[in-house]
Protein backbone atom coordinates (compact mmCIF):
# COMPACT_ATOMS: atom_id res chain seq x y z
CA UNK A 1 0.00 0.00 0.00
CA UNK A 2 1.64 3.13 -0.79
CA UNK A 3 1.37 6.24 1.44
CA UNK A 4 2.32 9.74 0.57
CA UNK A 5 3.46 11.49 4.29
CA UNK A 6 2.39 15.00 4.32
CA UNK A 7 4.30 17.62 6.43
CA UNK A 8 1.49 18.33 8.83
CA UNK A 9 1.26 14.40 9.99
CA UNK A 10 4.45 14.26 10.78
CA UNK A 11 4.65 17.55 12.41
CA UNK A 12 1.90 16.91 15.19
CA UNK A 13 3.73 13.63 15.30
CA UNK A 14 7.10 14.95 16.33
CA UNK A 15 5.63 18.15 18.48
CA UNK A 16 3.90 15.19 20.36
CA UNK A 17 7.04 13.31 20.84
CA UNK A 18 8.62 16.43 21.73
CA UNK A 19 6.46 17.43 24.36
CA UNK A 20 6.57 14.06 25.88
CA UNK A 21 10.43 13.51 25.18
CA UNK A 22 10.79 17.22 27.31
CA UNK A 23 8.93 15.74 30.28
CA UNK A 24 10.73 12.74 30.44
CA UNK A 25 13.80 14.94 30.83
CA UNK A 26 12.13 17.16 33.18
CA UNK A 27 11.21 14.00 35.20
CA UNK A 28 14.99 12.20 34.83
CA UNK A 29 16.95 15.18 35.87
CA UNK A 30 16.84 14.84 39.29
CA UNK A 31 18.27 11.04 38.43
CA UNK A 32 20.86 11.78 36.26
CA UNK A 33 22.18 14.99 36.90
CA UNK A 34 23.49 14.18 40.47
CA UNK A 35 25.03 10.93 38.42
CA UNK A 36 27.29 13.58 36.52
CA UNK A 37 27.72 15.79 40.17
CA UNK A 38 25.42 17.69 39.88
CA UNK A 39 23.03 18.30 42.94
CA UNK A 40 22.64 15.95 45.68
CA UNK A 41 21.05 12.24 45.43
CA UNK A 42 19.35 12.86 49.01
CA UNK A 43 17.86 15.76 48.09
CA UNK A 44 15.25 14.20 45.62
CA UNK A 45 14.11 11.42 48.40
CA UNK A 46 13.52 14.81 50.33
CA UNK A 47 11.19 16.13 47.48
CA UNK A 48 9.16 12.98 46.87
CA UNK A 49 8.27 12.97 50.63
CA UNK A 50 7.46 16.14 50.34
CA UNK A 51 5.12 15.88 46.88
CA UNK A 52 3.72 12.58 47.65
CA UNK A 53 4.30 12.50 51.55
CA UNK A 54 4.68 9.04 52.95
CA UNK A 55 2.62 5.82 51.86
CA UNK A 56 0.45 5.86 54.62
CA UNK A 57 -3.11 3.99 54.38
CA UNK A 58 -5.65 5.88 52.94
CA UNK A 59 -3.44 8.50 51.82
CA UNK A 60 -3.58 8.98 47.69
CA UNK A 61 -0.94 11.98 47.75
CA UNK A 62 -1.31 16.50 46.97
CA UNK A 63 -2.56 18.16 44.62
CA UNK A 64 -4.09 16.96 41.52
CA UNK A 65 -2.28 13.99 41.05
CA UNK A 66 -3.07 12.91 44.42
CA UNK A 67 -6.96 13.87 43.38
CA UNK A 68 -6.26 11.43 40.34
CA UNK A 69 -5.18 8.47 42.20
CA UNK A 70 -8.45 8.83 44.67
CA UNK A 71 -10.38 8.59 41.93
CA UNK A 72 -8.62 5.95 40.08
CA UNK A 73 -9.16 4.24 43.55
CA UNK A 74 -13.36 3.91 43.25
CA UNK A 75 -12.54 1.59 39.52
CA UNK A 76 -13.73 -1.68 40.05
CA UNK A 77 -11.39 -4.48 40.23
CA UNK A 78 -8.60 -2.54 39.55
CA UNK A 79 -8.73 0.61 41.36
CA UNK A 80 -7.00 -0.93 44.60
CA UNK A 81 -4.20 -2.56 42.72
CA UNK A 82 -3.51 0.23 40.97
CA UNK A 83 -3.00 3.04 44.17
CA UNK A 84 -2.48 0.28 47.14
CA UNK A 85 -0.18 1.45 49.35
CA UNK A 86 1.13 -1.74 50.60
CA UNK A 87 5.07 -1.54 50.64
CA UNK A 88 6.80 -3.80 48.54
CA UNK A 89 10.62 -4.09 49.45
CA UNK A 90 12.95 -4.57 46.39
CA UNK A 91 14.89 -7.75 47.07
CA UNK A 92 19.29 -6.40 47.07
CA UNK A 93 17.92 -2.84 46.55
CA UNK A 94 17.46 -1.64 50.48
CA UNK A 95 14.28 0.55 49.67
CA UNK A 96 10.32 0.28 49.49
CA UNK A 97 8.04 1.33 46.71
CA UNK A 98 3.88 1.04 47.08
CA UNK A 99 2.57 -1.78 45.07
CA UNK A 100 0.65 0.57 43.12
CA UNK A 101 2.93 2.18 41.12
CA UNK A 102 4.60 -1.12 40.89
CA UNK A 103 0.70 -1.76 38.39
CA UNK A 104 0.72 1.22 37.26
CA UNK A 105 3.65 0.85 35.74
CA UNK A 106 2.54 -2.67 34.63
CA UNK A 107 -0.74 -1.53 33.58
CA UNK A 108 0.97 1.49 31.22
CA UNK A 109 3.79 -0.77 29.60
CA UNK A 110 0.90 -3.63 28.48
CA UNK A 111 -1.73 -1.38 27.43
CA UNK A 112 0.20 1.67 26.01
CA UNK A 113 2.90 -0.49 24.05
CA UNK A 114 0.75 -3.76 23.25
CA UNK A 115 -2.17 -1.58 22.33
CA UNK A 116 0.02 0.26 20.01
CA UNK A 117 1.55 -2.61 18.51
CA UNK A 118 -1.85 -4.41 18.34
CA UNK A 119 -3.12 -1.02 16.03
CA UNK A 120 -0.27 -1.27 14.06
CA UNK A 121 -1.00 -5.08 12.98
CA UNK A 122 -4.31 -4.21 12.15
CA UNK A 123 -4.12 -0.94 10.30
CA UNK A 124 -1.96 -3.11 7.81
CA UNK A 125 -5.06 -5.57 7.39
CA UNK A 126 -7.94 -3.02 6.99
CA UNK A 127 -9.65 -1.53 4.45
CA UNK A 128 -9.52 2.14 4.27
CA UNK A 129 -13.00 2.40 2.97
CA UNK A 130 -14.45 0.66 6.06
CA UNK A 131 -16.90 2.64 8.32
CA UNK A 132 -15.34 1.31 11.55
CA UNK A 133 -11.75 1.28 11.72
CA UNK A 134 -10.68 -0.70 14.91
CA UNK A 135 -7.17 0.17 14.49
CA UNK A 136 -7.49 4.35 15.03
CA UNK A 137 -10.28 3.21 17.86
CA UNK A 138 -7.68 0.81 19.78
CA UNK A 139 -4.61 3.48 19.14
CA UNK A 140 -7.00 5.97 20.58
CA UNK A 141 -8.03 4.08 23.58
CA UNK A 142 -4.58 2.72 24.27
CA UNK A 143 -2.95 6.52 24.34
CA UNK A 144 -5.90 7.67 26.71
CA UNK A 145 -6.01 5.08 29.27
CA UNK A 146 -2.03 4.55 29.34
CA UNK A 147 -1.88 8.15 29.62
CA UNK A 148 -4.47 8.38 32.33
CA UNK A 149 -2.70 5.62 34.27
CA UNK A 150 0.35 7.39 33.78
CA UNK A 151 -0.79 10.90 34.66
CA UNK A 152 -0.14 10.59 38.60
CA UNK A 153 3.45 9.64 38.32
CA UNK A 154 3.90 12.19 35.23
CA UNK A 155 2.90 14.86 37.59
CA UNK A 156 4.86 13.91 40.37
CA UNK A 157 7.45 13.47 38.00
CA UNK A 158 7.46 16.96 36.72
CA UNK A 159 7.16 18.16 40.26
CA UNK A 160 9.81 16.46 42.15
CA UNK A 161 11.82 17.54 38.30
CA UNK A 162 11.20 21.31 38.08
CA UNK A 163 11.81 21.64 42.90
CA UNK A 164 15.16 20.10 42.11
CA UNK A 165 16.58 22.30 39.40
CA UNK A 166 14.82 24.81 40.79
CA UNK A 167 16.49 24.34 44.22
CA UNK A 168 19.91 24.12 41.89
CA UNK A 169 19.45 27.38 40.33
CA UNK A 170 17.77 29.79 42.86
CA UNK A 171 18.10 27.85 45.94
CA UNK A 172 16.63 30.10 48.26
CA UNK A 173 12.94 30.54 46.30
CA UNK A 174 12.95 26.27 45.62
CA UNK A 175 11.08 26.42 49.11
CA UNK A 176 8.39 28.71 47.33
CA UNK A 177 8.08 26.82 44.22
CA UNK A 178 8.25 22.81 46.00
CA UNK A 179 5.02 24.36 47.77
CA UNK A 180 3.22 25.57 45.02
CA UNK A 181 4.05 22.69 42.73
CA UNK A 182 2.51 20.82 45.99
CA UNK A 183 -0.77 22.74 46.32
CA UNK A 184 -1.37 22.35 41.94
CA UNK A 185 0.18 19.81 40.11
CA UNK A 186 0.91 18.21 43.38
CA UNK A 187 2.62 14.25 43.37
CA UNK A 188 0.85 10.62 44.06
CA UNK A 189 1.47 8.86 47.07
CA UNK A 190 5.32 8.23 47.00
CA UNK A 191 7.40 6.03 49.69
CA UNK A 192 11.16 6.86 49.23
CA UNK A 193 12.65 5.00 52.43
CA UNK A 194 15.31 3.11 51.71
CA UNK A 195 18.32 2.13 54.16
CA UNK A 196 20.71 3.01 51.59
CA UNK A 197 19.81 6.59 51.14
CA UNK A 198 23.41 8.00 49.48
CA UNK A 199 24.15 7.57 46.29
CA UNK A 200 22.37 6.86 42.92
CA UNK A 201 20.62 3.75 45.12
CA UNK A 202 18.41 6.78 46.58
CA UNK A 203 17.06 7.86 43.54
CA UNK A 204 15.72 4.80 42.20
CA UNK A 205 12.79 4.45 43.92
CA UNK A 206 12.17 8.31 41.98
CA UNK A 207 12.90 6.71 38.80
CA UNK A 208 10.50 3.47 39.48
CA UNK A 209 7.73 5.47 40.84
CA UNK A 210 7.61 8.85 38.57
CA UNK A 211 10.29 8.47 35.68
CA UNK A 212 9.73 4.65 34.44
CA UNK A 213 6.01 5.07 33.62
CA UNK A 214 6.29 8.35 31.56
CA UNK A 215 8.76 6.24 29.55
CA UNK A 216 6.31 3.32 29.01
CA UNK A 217 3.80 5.83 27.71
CA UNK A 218 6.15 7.65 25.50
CA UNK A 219 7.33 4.19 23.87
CA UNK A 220 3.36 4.33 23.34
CA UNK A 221 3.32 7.47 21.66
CA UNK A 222 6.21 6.38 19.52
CA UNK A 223 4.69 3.50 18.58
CA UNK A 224 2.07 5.79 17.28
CA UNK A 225 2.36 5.81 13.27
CA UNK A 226 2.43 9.89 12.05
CA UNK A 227 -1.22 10.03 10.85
CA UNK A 228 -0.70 7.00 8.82
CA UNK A 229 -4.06 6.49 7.66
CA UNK A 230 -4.67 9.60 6.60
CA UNK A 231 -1.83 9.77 4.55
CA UNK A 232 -3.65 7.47 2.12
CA UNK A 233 -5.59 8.53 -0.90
CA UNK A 234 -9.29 8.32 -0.23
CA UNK A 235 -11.82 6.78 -2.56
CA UNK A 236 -15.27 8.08 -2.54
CA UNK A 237 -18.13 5.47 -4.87
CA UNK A 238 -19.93 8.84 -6.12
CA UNK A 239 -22.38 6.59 -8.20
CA UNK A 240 -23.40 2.91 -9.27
CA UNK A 241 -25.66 1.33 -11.48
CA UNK A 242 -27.22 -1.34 -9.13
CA UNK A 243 -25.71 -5.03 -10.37
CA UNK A 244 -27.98 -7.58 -11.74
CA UNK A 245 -27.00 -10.28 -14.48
CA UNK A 246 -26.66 -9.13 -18.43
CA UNK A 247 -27.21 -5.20 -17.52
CA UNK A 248 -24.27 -3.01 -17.96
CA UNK A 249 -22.97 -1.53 -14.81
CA UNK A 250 -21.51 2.07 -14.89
CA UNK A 251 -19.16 2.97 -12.02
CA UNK A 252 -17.92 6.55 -10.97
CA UNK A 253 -15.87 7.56 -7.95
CA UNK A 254 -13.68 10.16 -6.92
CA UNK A 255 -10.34 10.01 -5.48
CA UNK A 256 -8.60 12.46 -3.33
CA UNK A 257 -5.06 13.08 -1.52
CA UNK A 258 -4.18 13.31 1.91
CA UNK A 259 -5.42 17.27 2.10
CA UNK A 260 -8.62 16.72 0.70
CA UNK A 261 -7.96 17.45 -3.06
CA UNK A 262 -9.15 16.26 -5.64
CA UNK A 263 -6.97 13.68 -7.91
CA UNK A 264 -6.76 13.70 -11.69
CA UNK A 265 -5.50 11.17 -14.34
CA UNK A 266 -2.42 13.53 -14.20
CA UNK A 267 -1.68 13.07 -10.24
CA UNK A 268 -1.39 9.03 -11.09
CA UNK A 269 1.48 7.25 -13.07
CA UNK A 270 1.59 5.14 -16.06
CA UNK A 271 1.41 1.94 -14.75
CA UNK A 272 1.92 -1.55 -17.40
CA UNK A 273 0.06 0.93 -19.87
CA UNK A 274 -2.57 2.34 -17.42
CA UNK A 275 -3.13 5.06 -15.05
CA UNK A 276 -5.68 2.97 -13.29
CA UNK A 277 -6.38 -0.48 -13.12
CA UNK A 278 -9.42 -2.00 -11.57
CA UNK A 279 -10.48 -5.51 -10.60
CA UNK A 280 -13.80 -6.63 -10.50
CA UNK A 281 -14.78 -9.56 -8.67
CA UNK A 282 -18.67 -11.10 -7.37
CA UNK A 283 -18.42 -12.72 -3.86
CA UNK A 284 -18.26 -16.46 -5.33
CA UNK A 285 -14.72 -14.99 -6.75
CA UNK A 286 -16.36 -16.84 -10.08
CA UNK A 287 -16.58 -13.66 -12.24
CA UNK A 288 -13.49 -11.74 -12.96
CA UNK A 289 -13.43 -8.18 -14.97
CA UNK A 290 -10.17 -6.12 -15.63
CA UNK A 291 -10.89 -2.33 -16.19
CA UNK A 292 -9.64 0.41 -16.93
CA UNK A 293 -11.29 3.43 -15.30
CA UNK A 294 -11.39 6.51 -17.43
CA UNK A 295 -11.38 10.20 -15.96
CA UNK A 296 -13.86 12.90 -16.79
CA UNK A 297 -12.59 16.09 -16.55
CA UNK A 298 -15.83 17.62 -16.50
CA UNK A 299 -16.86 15.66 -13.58
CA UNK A 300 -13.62 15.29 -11.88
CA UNK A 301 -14.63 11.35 -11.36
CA UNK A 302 -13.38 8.25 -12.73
CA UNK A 303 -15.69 6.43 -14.48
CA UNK A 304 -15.87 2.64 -15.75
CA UNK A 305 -18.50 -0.11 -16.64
CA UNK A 306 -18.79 -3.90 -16.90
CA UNK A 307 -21.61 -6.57 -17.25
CA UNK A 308 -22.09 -8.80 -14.55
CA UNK A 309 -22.93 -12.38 -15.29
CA UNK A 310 -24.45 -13.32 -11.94
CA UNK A 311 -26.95 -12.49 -9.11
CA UNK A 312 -24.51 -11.44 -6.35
CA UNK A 313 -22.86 -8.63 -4.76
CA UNK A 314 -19.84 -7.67 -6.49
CA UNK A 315 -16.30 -5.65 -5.15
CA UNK A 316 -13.87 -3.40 -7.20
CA UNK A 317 -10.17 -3.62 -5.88
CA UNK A 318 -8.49 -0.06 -7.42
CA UNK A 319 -4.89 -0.14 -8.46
CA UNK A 320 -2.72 3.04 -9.13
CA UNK A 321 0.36 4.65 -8.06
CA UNK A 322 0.89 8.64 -7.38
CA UNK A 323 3.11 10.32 -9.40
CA UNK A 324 6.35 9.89 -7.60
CA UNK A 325 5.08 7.47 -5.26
CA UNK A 326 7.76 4.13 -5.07
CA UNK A 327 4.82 1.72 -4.42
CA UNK A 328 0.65 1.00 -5.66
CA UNK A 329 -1.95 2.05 -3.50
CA UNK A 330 -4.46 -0.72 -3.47
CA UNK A 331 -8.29 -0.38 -2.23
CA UNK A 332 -11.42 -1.92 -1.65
CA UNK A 333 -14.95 -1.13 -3.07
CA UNK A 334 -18.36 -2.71 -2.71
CA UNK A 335 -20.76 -2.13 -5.32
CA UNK A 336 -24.14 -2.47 -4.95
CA UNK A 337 -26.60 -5.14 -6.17
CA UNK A 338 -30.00 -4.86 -7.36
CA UNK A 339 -31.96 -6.87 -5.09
CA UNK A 340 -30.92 -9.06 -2.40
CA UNK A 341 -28.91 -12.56 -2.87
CA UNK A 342 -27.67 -14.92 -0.51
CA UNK A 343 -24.04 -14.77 -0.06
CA UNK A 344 -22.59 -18.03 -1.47
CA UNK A 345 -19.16 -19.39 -0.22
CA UNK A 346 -15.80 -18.42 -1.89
CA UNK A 347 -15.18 -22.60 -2.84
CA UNK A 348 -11.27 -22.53 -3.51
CA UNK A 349 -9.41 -25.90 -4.23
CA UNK A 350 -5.63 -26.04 -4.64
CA UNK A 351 -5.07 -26.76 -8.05
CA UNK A 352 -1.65 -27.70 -9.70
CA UNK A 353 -3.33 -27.60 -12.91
CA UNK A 354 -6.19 -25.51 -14.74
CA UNK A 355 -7.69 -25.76 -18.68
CA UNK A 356 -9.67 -23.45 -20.47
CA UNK A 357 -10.78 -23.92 -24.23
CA UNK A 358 -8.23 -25.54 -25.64
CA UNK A 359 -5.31 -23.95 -22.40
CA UNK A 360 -4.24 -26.08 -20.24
CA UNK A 361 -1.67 -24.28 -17.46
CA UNK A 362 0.23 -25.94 -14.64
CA UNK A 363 1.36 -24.04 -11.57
CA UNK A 364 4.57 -25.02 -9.30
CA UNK A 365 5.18 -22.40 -6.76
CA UNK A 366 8.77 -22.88 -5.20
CA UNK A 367 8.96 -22.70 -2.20
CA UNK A 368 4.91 -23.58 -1.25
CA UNK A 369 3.27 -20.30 -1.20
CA UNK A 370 3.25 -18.90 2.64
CA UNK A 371 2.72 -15.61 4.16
CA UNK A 372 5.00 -12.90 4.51
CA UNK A 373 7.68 -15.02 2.34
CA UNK A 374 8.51 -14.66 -1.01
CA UNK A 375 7.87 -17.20 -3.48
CA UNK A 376 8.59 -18.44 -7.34
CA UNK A 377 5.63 -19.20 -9.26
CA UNK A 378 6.22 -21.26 -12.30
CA UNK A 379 3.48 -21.54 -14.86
CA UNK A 380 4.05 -23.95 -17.87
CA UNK A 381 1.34 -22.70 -20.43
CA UNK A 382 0.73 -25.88 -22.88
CA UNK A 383 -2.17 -26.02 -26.22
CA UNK A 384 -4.24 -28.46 -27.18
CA UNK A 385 -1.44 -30.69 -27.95
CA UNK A 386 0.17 -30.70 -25.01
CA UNK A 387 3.14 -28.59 -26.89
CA UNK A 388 4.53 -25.17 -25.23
CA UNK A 389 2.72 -21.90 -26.16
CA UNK A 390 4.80 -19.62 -28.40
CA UNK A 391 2.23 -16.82 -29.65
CA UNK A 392 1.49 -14.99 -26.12
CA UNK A 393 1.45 -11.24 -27.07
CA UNK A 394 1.74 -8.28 -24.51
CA UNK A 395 -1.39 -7.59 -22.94
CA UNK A 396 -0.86 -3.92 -20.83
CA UNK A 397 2.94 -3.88 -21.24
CA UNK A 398 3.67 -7.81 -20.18
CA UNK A 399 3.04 -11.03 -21.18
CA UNK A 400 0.99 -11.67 -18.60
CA UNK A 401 -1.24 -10.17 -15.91
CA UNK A 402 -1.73 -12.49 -12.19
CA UNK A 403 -4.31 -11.48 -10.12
CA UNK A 404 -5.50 -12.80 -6.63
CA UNK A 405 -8.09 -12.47 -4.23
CA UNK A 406 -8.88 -14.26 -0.60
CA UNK A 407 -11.43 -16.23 -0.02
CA UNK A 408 -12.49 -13.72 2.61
CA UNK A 409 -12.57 -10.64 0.24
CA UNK A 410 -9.95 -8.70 2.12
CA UNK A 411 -6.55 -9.81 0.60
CA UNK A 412 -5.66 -8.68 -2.91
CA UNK A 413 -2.71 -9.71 -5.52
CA UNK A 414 -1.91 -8.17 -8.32
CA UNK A 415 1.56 -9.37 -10.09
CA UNK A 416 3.67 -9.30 -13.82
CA UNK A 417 5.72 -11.58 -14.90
CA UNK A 418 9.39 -12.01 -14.69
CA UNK A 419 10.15 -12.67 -18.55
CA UNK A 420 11.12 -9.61 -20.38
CA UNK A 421 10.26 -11.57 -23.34
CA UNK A 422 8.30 -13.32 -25.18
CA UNK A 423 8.61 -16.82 -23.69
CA UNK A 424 9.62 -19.81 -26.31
CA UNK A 425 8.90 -22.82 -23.88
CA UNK A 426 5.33 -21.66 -22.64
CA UNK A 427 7.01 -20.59 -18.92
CA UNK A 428 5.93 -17.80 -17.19
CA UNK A 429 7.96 -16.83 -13.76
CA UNK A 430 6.37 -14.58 -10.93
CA UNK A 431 7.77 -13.41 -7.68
CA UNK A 432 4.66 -13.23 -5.14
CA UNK A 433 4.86 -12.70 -1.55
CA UNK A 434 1.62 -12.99 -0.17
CA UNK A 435 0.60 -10.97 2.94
CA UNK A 436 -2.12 -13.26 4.40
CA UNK A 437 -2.80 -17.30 4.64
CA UNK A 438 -5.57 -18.85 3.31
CA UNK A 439 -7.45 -19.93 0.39
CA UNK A 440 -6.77 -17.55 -2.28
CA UNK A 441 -8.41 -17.14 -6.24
CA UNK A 442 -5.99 -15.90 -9.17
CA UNK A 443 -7.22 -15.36 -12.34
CA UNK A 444 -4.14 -15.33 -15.22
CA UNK A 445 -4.61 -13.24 -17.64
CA UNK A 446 -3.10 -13.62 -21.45
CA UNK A 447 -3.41 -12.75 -24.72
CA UNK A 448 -3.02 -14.75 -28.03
CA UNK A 449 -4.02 -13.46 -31.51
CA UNK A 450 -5.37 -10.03 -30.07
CA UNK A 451 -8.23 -12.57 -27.73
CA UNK A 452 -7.40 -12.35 -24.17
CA UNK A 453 -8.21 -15.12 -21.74
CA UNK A 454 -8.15 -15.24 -17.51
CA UNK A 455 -7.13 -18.84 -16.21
CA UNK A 456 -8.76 -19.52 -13.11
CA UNK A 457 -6.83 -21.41 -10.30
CA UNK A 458 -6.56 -21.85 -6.39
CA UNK A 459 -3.49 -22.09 -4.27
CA UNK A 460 -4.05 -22.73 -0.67
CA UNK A 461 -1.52 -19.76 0.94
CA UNK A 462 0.28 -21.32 4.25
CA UNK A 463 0.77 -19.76 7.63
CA UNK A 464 3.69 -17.53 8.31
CA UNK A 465 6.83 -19.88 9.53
CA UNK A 466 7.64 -18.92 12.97
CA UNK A 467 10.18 -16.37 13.17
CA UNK A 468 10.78 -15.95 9.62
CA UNK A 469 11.66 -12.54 8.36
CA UNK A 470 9.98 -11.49 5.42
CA UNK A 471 11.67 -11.09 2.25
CA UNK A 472 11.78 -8.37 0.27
CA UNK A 473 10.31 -8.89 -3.58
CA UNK A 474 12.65 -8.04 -6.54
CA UNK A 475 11.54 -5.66 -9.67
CA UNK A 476 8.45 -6.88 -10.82
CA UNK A 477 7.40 -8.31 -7.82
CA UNK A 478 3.62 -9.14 -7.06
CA UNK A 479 2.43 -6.71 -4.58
CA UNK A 480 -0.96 -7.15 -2.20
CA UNK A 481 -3.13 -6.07 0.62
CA UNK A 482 -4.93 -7.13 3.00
CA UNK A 483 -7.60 -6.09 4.97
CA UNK A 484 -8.68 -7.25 8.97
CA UNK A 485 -11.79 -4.93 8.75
């Protein structure tokens, strides 16, 4: 899927990670500037008593942040876990921290890192055009309830942060500012007792309790992709002749950047031929139509049409590259039918071998086609005979065209061949490296004496090996999608 960054994604990306990247300093500087000799180590057990006072019973901290941890002390199930303050001694460390911010930092590492990473495998899988997009509602979710969790200790980090180089620079006015900071932003409920208060050891019960948790959440903000899916171009179905069998279908959509503006023919490349290819399949994956959308300039929309041979719902998969884009940008669209019909099964059987008219094609992928790894697929094209095919012609700039779609509807294929030219021995070569398992249609299509012909076939697509890496396709490679959503 190709994306086209724009300057004002990454901006609020980086402005985020610079805010949060400033109060993680804030919050560290009482830890590692007395590393370096500056300030003392005792001096910031001092301040978290005094922001957090001690980790009495019933006692949630000052300020705002302590008002934050009462609260977060009324959620069922978790609320106790999260602000108990039960001391927990650190076994060869010589000091005590509450169990709660032991969870909370617990809590903010799973959700604000997993939850990231969990968006981030989906987003890959989903359809742009989808209504709900679980992805941007689980990175959403995972930011505000990390953060949330994290917002005590941020506090008290910034507080115990600002009293100590405060107390560094004007020493005799850190008195004044430790007690405002108190009163406002305030601190949870800290325990720094340790019996090994000198040193660096005294400080790590301030980097456990205030530091370590703003870093969990801002690994969850980096996690965060820079306004990734709304970098891609969106397609809008602006009209669609209803589908029923034998009646012409016209099809007109609009497509439009990452701003909001509208694309032309000019805004895509040349691509085998084309500035727009699209695929059109029904539900059964039975009947296959390659197009060629045209624009209108008086319209500003794209506009196509195809007859439909049968009484089910039918989806367009669009493929086009921007101008000076380095990959295709592949999407989804669901066309509408004219009345009702049950949903029949995808039915796809691995086949080694496939005939039509007087075709007969044999497929030998090397090694077995498998997810996220790149594969060889050798097609042996033979006639009637059983002798090689020597007349293919170039059909849109190759020899061939391979095109694939999942059983499920939401993974899509689209691939050249290798040979450069016209093959002598009937063998076409593809490089494919699916991104999803599963039972999976191609249709390969090929021309001979100006007639072109698609060559249905199935291939049953294996589960990613265990710790494989995935490798990356040569020129010409077959390039897909898939969706989750």
């Amino acid at each position: 899927m190709a994306h086209t960054p724009t300057h004002e994604n990454h901006t609020a990306h980086y402005a985020m990670l610079g805010v949060a990247g400033s109060i993680a300093a804030i919050t560290l500087a009482p830890f590692l500037l007395p590393a370096v000799g500056i300030g003392k180590a005792q001096s910031t057990a001092d301040m978290m008593h005094f922001m957090g006072g001690h980790g009495q019973e019933g006692f949630f901290g000052f300020g705002l942040a302590g008002g934050l941890q009462e609260a977060f002390s009324q959620l069922p199930l978790i609320g106790d876990a999260l602000t108990s303050t039960v001391l927990v001694t650190m076994p060869g460390l010589g000091f005590t921290l509450g169990a709660g911010a032991l969870m909370s930092l617990a809590a903010i590492a799973t959700i604000g890192i997993g939850g990231m990473l969990w968006a981030n495998w989906l987003e890959k899988r989903e359809n742009p055009q989808d209504t709900i997009r679980w992805s941007r509602i689980i990175r959403t979710a995972s930011l505000i309830t990390s953060g949330l969790i994290a917002l005590p200790a941020l506090l008290g980090g910034i507080s115990v942060g600002i009293t100590f180089l405060a107390h560094l620079l004007t020493p005799g006015q850190a008195g004044n500012v430790a007690i405002t900071l108190r009163d406002t932003l305030g601190g949870p409920s800290m325990n720094a007792g340790s019996a090994a208060v000198n040193g660096i050891a005294a400080l790590l019960p301030h980097l456990i309790t205030c530091a370590l948790p703003v870093f969990a959440f801002l690994g969850g903000v980096a996690l965060e992709k820079p306004g990734k899916a709304s970098q891609q171009p969106t397609l809008e179905l602006v009209s669609a002749t209803p589908t029923q069998p034998g009646q012409p279908c016209a099809v007109a959509f609009r497509l439009t950047d990452a701003k909001g503006k509208p694309l032309r023919d000019s805004d895509l490349a040349t691509t085998h031929t084309e500035k727009l290819h699209t695929m059109v399949i029904d539900r059964t994956l039975s009947d296959y139509h390659h197009l060629h959308p045209r624009y209108n300039p008086s319209s500003g929309l794209f506009e196509a049409s195809f007859t439909p041979r049968l009484a089910q719902p039918y989806m367009a998969w669009h493929d086009f590259t921007l101008s000076g884009a380095d990959s295709p940008t592949h999407q989804r669209m669901d066309l509408p039918a004219a009345r009702p019909a049950p949903r029949l099964p995808a039915r796809i059987a691995h086949q080694s071998q496939s005939t039509v008219d007087d075709l007969s094609a044999m497929f030998q992928p090397e090694p077995p086609l498998q997810a996220n790894q790149a594969s060889t697929l050798t097609v042996q094209l033979n006639d009637a005979h059983g002798l090689p095919l020597r007349n293919l012609e170039p059909i849109m700039g190759a020899y061939a065209h391979l095109v694939g779609f999942s059983a499920d509807g939401r993974h899509f294929i689209h691939a050249h061949p290798l040979n450069e030219t016209p093959p002598t021995n009937g063998r076409l070569q593809f490089h494919l490296t699916p991104e999803q398992a599963g039972p999976t249609r191609f249709f390969l299509q090929i021309q001979q004496q100006g007639m072109v012909k698609a060559i249905p076939f199935g291939q049953q697509i294996r589960q990613p090996a265990l710790f494989s890496s995935r490798a990356t396709a040569p020129v010409h490679a077959g390039h897909g999608h898939a969706l989750a959503a």
